[in-house]
N, C-alpha and C. Protein backbone atom coordinates (compact mmCIF):
# COMPACT_ATOMS: atom_id res chain seq x y z
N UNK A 1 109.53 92.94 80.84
CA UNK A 1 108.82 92.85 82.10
C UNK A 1 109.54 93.69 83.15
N UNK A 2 109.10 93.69 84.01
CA UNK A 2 109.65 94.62 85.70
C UNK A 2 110.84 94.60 85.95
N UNK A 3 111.18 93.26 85.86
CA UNK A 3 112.65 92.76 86.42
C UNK A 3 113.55 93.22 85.65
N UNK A 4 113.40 93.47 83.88
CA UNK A 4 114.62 94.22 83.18
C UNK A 4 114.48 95.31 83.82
N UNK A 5 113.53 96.00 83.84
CA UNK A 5 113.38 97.39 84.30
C UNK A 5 114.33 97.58 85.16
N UNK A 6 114.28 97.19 86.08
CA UNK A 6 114.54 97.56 87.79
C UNK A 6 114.13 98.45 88.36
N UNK A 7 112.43 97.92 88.24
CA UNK A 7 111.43 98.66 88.93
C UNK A 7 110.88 98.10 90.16
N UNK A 8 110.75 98.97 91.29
CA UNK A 8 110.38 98.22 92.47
C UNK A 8 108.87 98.54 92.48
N UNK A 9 108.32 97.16 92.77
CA UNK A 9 107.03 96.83 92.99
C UNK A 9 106.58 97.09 94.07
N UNK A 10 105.25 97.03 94.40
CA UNK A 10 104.61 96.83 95.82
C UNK A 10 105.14 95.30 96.46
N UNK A 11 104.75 94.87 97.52
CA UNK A 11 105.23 93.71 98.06
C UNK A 11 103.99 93.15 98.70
N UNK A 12 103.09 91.72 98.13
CA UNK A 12 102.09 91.48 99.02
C UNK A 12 102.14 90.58 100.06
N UNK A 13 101.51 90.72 101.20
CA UNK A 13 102.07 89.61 102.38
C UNK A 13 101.26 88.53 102.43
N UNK A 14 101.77 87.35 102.72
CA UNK A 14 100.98 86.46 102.65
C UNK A 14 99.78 86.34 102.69
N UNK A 15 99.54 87.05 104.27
CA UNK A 15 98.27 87.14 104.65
C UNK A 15 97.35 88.08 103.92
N UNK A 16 97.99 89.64 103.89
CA UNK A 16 96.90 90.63 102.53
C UNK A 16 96.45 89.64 101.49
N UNK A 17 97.65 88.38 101.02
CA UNK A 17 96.95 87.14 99.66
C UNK A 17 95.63 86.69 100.33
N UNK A 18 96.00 85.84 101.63
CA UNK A 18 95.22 85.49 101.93
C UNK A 18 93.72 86.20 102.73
N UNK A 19 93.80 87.35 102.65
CA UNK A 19 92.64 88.37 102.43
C UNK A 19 92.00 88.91 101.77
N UNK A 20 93.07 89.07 100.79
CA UNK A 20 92.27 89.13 99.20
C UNK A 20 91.65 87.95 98.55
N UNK A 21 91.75 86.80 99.05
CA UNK A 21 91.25 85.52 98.36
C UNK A 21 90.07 85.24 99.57
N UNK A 22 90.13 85.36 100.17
CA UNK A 22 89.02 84.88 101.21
C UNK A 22 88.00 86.21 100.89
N UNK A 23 88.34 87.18 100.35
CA UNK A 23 86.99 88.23 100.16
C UNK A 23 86.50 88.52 98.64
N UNK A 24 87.11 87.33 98.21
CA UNK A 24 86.91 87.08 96.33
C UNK A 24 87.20 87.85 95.59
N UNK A 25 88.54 88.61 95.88
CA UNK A 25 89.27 89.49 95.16
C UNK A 25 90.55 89.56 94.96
N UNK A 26 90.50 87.92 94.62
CA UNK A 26 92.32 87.47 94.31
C UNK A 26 92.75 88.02 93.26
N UNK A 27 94.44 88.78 93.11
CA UNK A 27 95.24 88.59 92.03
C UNK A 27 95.27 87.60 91.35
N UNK A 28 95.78 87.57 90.16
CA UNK A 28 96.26 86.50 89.35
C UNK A 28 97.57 86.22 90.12
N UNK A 29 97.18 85.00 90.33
CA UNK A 29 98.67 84.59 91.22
C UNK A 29 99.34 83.25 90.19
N UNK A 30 100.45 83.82 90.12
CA UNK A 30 101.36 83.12 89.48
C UNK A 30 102.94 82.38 89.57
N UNK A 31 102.45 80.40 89.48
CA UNK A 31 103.53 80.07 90.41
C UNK A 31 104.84 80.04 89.02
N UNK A 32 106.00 80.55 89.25
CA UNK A 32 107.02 80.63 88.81
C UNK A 32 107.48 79.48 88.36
N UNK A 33 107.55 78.73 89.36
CA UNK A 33 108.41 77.00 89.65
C UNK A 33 108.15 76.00 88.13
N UNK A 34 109.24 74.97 88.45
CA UNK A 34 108.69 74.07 86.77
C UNK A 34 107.27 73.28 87.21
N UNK A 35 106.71 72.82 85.80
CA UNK A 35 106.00 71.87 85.93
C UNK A 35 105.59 70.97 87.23
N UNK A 36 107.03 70.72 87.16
CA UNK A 36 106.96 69.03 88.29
C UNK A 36 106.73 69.70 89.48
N UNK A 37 107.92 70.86 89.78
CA UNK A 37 107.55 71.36 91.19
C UNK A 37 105.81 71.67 91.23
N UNK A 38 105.19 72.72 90.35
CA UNK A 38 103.89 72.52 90.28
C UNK A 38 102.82 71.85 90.59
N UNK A 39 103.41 70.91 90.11
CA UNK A 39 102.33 69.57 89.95
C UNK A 39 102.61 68.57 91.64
N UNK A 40 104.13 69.09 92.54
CA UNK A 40 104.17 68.80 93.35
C UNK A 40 102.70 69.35 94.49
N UNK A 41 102.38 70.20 94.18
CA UNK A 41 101.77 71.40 95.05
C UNK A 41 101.73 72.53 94.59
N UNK A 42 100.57 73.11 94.46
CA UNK A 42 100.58 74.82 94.73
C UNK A 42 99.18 75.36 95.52
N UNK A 43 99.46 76.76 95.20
CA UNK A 43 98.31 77.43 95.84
C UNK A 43 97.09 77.75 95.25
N UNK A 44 95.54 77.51 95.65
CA UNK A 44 94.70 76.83 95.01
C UNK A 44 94.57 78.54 94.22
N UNK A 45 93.99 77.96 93.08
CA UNK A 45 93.93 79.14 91.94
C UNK A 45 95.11 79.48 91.06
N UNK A 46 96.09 78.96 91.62
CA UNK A 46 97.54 79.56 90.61
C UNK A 46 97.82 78.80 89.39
N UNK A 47 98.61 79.99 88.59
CA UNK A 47 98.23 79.40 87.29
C UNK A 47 100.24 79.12 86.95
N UNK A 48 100.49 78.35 86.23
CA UNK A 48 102.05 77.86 86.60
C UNK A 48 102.75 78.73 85.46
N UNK A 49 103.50 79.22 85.23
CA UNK A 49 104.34 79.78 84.55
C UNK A 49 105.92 79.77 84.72
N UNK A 50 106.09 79.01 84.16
CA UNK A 50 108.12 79.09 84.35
C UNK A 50 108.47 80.10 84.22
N UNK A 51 109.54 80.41 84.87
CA UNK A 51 110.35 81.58 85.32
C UNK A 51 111.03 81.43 83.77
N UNK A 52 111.51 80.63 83.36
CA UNK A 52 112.29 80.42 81.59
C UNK A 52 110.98 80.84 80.67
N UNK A 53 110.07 81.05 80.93
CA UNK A 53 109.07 81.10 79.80
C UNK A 53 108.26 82.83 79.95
N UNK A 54 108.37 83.11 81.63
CA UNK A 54 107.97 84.36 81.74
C UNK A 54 107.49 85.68 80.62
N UNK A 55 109.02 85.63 80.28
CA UNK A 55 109.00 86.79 79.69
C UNK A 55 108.61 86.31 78.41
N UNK A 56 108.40 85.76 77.46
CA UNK A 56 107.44 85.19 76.55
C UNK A 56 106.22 85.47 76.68
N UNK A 57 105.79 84.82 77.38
CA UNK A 57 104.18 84.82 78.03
C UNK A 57 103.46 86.17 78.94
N UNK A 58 104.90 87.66 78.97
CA UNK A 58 104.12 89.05 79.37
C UNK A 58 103.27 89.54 79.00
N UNK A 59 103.00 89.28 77.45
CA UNK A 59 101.91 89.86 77.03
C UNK A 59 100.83 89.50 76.70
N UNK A 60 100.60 88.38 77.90
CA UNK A 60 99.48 87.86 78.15
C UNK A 60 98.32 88.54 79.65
N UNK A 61 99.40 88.86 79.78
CA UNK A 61 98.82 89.86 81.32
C UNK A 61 98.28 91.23 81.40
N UNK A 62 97.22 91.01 81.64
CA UNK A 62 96.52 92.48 81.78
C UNK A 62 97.53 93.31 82.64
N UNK A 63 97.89 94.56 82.25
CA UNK A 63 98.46 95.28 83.24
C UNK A 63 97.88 96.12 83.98
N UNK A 64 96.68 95.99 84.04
CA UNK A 64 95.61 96.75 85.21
C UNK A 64 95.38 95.79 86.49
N UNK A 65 95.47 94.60 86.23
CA UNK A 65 95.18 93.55 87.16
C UNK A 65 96.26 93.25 87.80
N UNK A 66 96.02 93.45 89.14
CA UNK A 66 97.05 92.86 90.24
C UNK A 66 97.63 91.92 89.82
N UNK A 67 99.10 91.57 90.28
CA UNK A 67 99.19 89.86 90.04
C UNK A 67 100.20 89.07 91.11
N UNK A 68 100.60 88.30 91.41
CA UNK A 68 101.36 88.02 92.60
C UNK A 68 102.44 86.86 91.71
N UNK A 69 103.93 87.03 91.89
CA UNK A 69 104.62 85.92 91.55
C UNK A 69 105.04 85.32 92.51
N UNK A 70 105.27 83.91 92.67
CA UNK A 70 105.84 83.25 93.60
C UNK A 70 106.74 81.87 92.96
């Protein structure tokens, strides 16, 4: 993934998220955090992925499609 790389990404701002979701053209947004934190809260549409499981689960991601980690 990116992070071995040490490739610098674009950076999205909250608000561009929240512009892209209010005009129905959200990234795949993806919350990092465990389970529990998850299940504490997230942001509506996100799909949970542990930061320990990440890189397992890369080649599940379209790499044409935007995506947002948090």
């Amino acid at each position: 993934m990116f992070w071995k790389k040490r490739v610098s990404l674009p950076v999205m701002t909250p608000e561009e998220l929240i512009e892209a979701v209010e005009e129905g053209n959200p990234p795949v947004i993806v919350d990092v955090r465990s389970a529990r934190q998850f299940s504490e809260g997230h942001l509506p549409g996100a799909i949970n992925i542990p930061l320990s499981e990440l890189d397992g689960k890369s080649g599940e991601f379209d790499p044409a499609a935007p995506a947002v980690f948090y």
